[in-house]
N, C-alpha and C. Protein backbone atom coordinates (compact mmCIF):
# COMPACT_ATOMS: atom_id res chain seq x y z
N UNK A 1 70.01 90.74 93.66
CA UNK A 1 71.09 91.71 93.64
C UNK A 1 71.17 92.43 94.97
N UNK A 2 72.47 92.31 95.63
CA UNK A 2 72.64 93.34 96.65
C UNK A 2 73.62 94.40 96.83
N UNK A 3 73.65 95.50 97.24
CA UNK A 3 74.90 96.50 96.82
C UNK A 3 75.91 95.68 98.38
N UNK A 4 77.34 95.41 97.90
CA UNK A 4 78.28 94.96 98.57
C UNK A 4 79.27 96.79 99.16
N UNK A 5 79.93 95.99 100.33
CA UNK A 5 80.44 97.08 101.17
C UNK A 5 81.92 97.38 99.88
N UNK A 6 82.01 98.77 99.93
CA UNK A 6 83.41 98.53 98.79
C UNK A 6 84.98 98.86 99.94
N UNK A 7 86.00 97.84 99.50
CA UNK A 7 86.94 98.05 100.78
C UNK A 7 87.41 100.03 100.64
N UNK A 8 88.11 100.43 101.68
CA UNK A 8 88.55 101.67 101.27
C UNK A 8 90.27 101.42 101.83
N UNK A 9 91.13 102.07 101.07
CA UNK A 9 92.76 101.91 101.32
C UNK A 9 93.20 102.64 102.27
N UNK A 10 93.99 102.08 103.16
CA UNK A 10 94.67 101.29 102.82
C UNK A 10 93.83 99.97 103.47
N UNK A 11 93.62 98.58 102.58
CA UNK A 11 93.19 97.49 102.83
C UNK A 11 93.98 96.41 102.36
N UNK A 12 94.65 95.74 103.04
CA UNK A 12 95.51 95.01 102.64
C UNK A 12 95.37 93.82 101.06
N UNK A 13 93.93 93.38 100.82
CA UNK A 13 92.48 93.08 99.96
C UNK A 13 93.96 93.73 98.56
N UNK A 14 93.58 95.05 98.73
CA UNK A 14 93.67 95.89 97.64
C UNK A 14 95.03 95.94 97.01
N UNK A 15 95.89 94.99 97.83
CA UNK A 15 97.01 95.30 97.27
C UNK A 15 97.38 93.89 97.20
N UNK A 16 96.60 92.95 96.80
CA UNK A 16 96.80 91.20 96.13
C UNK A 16 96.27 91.03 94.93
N UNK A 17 97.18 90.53 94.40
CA UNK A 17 97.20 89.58 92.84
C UNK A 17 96.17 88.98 93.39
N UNK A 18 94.90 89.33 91.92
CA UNK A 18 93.79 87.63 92.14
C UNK A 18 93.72 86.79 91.66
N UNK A 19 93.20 86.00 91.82
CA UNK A 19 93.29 84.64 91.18
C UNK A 19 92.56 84.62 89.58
N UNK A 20 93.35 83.73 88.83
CA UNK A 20 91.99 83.49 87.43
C UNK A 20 90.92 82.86 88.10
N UNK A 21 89.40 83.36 87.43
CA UNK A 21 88.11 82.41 87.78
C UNK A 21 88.12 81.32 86.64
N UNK A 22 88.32 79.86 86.93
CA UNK A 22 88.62 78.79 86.62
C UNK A 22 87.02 78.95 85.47
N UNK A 23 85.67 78.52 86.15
CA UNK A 23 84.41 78.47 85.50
C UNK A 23 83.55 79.78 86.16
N UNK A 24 82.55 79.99 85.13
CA UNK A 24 81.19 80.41 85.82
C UNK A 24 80.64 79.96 86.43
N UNK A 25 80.19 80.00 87.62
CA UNK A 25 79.07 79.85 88.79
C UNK A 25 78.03 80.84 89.08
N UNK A 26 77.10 80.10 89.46
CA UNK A 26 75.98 81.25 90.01
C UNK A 26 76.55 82.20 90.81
N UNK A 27 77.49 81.85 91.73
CA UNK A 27 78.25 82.04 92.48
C UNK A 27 78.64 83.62 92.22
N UNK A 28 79.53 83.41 91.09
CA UNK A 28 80.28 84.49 90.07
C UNK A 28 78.85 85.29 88.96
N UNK A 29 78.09 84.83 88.36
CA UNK A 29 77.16 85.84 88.15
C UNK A 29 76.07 86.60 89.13
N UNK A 30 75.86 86.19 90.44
CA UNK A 30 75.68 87.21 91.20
C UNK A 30 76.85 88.00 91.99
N UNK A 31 77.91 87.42 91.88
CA UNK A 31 79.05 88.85 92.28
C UNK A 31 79.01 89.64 91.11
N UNK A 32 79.03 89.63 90.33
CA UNK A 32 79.08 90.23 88.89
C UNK A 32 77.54 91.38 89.00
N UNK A 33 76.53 90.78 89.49
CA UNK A 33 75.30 91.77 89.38
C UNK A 33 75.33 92.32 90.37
N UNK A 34 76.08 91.71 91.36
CA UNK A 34 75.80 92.97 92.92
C UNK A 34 77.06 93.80 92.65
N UNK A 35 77.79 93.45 91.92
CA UNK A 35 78.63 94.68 91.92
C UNK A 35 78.38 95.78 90.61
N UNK A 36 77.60 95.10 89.90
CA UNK A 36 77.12 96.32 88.63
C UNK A 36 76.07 96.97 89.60
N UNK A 37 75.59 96.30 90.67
CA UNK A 37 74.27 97.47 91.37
C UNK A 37 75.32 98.37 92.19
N UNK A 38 76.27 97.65 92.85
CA UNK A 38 77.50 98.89 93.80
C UNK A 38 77.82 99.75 93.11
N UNK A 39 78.24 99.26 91.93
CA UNK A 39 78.82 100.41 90.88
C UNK A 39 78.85 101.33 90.57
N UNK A 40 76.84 101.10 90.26
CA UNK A 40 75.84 102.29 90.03
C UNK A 40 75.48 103.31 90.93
N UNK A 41 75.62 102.65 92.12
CA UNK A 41 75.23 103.43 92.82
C UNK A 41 75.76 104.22 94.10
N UNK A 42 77.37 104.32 93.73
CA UNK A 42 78.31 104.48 94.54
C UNK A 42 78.19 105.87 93.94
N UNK A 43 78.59 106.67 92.71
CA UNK A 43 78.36 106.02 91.77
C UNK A 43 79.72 105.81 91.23
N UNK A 44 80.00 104.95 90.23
CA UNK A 44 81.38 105.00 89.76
C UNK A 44 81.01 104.45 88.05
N UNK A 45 82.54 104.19 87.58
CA UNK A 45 82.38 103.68 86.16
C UNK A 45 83.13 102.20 85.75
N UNK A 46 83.99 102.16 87.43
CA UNK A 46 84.47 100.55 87.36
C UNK A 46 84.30 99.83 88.73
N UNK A 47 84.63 98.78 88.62
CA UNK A 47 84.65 98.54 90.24
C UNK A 47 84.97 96.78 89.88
N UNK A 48 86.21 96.54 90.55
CA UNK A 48 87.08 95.70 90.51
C UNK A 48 86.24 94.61 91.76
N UNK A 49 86.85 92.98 91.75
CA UNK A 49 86.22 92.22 92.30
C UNK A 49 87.01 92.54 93.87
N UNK A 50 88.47 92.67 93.79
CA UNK A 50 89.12 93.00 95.10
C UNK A 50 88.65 94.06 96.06
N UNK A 51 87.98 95.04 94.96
CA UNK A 51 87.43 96.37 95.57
C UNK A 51 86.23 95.62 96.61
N UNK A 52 85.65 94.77 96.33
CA UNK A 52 84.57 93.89 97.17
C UNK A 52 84.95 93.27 98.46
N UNK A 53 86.61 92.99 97.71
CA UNK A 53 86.97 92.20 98.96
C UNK A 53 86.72 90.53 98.36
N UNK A 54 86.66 90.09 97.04
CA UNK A 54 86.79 88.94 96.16
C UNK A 54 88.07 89.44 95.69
N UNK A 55 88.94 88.31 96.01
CA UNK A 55 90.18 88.31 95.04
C UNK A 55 90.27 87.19 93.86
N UNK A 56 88.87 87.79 93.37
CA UNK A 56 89.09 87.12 92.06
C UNK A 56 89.03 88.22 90.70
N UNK A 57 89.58 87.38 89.21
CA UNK A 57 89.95 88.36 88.29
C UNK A 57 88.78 88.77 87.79
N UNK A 58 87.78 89.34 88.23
CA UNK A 58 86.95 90.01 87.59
C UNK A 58 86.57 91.61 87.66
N UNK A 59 85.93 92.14 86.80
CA UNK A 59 85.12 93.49 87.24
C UNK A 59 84.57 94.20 86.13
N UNK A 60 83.23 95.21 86.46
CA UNK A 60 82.70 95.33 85.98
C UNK A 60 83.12 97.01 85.43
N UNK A 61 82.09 97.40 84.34
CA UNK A 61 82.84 99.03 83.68
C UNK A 61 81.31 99.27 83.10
N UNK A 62 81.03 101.05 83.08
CA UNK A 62 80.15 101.30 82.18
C UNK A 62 80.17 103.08 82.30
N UNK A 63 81.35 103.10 81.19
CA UNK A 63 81.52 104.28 80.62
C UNK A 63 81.04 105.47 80.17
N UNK A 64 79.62 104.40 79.69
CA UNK A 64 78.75 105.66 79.03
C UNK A 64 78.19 106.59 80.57
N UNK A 65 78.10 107.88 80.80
CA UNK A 65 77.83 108.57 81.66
C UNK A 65 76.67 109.67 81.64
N UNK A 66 76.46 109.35 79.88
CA UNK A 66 75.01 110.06 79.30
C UNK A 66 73.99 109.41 79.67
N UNK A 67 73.57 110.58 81.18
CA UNK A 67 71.99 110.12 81.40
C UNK A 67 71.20 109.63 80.77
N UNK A 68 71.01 110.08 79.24
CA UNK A 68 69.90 109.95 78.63
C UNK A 68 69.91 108.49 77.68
N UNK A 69 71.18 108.00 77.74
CA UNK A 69 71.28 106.48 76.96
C UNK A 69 71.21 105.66 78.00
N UNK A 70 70.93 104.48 76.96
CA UNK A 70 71.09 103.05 77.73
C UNK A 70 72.28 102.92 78.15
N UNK A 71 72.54 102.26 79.76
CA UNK A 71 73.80 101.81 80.24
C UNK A 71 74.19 100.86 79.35
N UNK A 72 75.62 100.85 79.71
CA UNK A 72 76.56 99.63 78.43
C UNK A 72 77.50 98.84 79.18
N UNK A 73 76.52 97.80 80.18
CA UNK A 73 77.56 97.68 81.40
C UNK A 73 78.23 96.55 80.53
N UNK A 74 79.64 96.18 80.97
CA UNK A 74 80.49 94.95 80.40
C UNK A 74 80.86 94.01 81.98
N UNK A 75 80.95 92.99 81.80
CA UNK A 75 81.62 92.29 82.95
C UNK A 75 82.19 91.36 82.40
N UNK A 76 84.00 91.64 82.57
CA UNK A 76 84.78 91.12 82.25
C UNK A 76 85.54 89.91 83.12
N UNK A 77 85.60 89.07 82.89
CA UNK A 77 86.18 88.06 84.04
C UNK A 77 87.72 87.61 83.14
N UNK A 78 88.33 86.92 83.64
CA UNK A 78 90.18 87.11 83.61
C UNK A 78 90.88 88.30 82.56
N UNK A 79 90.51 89.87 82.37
CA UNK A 79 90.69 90.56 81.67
C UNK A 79 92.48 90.33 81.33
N UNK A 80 93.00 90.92 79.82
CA UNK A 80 93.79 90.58 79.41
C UNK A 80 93.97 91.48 78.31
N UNK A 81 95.16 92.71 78.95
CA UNK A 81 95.52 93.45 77.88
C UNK A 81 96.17 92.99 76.79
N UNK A 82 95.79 93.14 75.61
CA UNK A 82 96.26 92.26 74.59
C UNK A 82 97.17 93.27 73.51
N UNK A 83 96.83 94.54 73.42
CA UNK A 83 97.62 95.53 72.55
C UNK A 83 97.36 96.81 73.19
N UNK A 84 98.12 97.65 73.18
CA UNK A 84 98.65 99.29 74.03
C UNK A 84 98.94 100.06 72.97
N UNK A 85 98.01 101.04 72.82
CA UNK A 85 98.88 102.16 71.68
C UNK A 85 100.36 102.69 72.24
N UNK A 86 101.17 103.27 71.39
CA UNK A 86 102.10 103.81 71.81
C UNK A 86 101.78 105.54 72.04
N UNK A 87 100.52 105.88 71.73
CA UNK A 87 99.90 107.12 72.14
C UNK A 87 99.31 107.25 73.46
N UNK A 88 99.61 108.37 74.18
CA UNK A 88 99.17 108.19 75.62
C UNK A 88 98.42 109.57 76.02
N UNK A 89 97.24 109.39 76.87
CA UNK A 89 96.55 110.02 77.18
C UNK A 89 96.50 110.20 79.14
N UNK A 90 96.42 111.20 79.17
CA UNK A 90 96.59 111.99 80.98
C UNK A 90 95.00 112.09 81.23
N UNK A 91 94.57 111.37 81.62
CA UNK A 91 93.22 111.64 82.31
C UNK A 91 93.09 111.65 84.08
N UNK A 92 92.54 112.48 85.05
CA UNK A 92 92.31 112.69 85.82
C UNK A 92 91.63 111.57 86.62
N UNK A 93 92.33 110.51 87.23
CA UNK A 93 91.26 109.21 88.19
C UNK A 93 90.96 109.28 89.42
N UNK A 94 90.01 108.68 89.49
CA UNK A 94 89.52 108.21 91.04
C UNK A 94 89.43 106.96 91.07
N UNK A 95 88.75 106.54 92.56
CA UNK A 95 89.01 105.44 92.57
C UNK A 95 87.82 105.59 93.85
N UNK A 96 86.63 104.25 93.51
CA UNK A 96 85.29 104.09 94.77
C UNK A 96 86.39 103.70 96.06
N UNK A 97 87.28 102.88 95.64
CA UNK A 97 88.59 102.98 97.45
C UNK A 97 89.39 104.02 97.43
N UNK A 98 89.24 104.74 97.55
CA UNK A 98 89.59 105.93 97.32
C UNK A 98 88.97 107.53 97.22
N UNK A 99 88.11 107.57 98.13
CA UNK A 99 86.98 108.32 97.69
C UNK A 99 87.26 109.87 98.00
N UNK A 100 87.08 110.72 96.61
CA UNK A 100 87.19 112.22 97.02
C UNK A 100 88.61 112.70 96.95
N UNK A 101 89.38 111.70 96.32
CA UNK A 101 90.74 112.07 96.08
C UNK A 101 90.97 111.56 94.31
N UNK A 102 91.68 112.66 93.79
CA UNK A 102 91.75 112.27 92.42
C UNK A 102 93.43 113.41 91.78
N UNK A 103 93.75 112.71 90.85
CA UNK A 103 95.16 113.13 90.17
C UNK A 103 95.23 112.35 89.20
N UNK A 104 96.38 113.25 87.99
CA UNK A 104 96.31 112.41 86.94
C UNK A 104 97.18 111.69 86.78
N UNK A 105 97.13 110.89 86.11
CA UNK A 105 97.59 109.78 85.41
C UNK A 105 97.47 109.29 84.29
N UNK A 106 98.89 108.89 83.81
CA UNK A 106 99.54 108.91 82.22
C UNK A 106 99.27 107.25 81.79
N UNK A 107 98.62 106.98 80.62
CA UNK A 107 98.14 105.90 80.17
C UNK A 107 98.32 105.53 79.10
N UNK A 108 98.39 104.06 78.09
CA UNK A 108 97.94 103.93 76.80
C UNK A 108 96.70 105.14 76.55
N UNK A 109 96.59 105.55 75.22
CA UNK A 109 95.34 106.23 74.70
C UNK A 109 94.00 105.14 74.55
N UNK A 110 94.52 103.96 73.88
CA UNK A 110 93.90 103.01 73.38
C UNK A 110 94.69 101.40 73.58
N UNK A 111 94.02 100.57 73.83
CA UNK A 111 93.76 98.84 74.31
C UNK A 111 92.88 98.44 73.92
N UNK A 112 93.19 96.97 73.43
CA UNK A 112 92.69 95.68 73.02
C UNK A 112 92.59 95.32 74.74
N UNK A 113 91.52 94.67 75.18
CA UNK A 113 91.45 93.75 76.08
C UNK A 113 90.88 92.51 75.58
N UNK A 114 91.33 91.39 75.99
CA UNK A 114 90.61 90.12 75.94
C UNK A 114 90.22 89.76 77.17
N UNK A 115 89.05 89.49 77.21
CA UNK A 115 88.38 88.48 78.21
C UNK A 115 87.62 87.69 78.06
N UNK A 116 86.60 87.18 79.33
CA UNK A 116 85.73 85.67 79.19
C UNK A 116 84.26 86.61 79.80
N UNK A 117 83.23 86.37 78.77
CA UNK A 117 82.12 86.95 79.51
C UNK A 117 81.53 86.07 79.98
N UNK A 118 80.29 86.76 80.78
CA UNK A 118 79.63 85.94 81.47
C UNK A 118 78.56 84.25 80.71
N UNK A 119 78.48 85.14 79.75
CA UNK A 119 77.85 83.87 78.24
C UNK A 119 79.06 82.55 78.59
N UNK A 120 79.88 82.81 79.14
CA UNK A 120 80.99 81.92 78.95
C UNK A 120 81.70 81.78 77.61
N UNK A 121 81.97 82.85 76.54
CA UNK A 121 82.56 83.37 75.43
C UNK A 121 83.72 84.02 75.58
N UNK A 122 84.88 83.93 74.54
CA UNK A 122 85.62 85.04 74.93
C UNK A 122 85.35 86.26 73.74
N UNK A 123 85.49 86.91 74.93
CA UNK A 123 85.34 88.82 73.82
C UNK A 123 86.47 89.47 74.19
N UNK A 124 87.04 89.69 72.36
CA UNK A 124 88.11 91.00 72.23
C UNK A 124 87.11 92.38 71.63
N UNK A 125 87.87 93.59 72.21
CA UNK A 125 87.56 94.61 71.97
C UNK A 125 88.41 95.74 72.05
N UNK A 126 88.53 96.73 71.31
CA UNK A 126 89.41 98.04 71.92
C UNK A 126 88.84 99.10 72.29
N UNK A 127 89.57 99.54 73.22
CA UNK A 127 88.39 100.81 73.53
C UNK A 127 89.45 102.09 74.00
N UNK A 128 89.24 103.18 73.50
CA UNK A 128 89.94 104.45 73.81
C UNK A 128 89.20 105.37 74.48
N UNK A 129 89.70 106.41 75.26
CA UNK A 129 89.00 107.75 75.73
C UNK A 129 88.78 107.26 77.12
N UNK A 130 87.94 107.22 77.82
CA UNK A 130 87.12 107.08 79.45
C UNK A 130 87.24 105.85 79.31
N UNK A 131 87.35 104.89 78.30
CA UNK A 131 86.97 103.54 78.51
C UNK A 131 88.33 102.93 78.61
N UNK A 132 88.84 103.18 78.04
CA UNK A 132 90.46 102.53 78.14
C UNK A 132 90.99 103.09 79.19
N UNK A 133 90.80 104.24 79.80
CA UNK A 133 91.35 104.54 81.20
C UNK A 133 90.53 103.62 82.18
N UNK A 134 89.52 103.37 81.86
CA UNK A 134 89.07 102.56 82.87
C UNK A 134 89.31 101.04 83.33
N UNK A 135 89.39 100.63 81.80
CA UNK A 135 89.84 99.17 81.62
C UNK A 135 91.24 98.85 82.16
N UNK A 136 92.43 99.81 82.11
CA UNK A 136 93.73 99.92 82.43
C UNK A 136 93.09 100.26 84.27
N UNK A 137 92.29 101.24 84.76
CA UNK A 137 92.50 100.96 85.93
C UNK A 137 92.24 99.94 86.60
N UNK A 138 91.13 98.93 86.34
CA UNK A 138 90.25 98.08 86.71
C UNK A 138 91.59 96.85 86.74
N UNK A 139 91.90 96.53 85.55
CA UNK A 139 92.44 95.64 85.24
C UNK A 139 93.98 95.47 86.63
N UNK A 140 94.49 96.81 86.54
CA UNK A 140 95.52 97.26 87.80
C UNK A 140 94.94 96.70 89.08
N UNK A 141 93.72 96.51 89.18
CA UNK A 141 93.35 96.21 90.65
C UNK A 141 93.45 94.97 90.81
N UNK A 142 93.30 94.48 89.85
CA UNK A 142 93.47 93.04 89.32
C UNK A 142 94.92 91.98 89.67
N UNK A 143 95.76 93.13 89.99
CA UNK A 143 97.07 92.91 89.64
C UNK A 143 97.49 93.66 91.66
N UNK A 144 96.56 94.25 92.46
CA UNK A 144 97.19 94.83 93.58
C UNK A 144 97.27 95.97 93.15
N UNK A 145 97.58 96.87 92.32
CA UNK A 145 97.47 97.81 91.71
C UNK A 145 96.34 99.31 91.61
N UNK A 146 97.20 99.82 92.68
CA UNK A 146 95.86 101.20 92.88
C UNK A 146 96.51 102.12 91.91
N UNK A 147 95.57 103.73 91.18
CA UNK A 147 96.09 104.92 90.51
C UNK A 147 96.95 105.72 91.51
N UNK A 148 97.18 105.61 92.96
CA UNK A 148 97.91 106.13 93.39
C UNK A 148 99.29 105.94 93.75
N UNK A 149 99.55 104.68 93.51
CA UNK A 149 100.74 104.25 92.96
C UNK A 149 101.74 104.68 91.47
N UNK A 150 100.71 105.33 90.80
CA UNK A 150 101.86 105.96 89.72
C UNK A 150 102.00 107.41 90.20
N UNK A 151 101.68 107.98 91.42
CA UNK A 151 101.89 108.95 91.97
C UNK A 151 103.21 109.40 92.70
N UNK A 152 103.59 110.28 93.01
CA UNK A 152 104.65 110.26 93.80
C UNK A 152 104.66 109.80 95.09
N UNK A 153 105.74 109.09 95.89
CA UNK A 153 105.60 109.35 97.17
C UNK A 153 104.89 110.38 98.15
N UNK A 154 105.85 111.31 98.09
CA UNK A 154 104.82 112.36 98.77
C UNK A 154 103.43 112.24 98.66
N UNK A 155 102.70 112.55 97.16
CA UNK A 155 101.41 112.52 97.31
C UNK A 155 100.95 111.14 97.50
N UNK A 156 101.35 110.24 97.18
CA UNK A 156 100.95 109.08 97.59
C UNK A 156 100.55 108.64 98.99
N UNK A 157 101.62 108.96 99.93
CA UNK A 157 101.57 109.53 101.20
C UNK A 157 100.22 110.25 101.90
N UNK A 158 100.68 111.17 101.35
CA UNK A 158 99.43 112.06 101.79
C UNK A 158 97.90 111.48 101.58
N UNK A 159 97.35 111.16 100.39
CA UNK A 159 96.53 110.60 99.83
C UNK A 159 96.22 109.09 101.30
N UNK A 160 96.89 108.54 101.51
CA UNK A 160 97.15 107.38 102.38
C UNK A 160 96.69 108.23 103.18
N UNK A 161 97.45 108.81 104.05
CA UNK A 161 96.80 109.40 104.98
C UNK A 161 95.17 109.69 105.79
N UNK A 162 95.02 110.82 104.28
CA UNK A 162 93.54 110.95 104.31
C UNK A 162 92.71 109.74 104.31
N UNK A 163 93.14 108.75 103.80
CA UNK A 163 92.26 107.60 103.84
C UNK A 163 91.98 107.13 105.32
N UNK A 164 93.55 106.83 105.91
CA UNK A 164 93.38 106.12 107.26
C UNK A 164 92.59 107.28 108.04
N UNK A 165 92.71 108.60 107.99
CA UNK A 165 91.86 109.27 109.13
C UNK A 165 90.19 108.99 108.81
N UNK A 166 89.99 109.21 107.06
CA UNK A 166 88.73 108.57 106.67
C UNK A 166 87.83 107.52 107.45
N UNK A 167 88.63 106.14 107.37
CA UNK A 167 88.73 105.09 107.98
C UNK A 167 88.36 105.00 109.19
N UNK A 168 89.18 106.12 110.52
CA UNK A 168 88.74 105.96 111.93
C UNK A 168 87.59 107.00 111.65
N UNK A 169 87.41 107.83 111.35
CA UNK A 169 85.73 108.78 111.61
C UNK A 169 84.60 108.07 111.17
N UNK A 170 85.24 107.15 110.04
CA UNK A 170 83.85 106.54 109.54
C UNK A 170 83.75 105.51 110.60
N UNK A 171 84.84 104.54 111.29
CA UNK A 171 84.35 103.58 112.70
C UNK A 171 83.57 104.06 113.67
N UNK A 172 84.26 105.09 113.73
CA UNK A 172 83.87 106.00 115.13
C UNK A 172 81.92 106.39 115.08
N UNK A 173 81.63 106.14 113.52
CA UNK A 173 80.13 106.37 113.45
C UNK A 173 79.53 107.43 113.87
């Protein structure tokens, strides 16, 4: 396992449709574990394969945020919203490309996702609260799709901004 560099936006990476992963490869279960170690230790609660800079459909989630339990990491490969409540919930996001900037955003409450785990199985599940915001963001990245895009221009803008100056201080070293 190694922790991978995560891209930061604007990265061109971040704003492409990825591909379906056809099979499992070793290949694909160590992107899958170096990015549950990035994850952790960025720290975050999702982290998309594009976020790596793989434009493939995968990424990983682990919601639970209670120190004191076992992590509940999932790694989902060609995720697939399958049902959307018509109830919607405003939760506050971030984003590891995106770092230190956050606003809310209006969501399903609750989703069915289908995907292919790493067992090479497919697993349906629904999940509401932190987890379904997460699965809806993850899945968006999936698609080119950042949380600052359901933002306004303006702040969208701005948000951009801060990134690119981000961007040259962090070159500049």
């Amino acid at each position: 396992m190694s922790l991978r560099n995560i891209l930061i936006h604007p990265d061109p990476r971040l704003k492409k449709t990825c591909e379906p992963i056809a099979r499992i490869t070793p290949e694909i279960e160590t992107l899958a574990a170096d990015m549950l170690a990035t994850m952790y230790d960025a720290p975050g609660v999702g982290l998309a394969a594009p976020q790596v800079g793989v434009l493939s459909r995968l990424y990983v989630m682990d919601c639970n945020k209670d120190p004191e339990a076992e992590p509940e990491p999932i790694v989902m490969i060609n995720p697939e919203i399958t049902w959307r409540s018509e109830a919607l919930n405003v939760y506050e996001e971030g984003c590891l490309s995106i770092p230190d900037q956050y606003a809310e955003v209006t969501r399903p409450a609750e989703v069915r996702v289908a995907w292919l785990g790493l067992d090479g199985k497919a697993h349906e599940r629904e999940f509401d609260g932190l987890w379904a915001t997460c699965a809806q963001h993850e899945i968006d990245h999936l698609d080119g799709k950042l949380f600052i895009d359901y933002l306004s221009a303006m702040k969208r803008q701005m948000i951009t901004r801060k990134m690119v100056k981000l961007k040259r201080e962090t070159a500049r070293g």
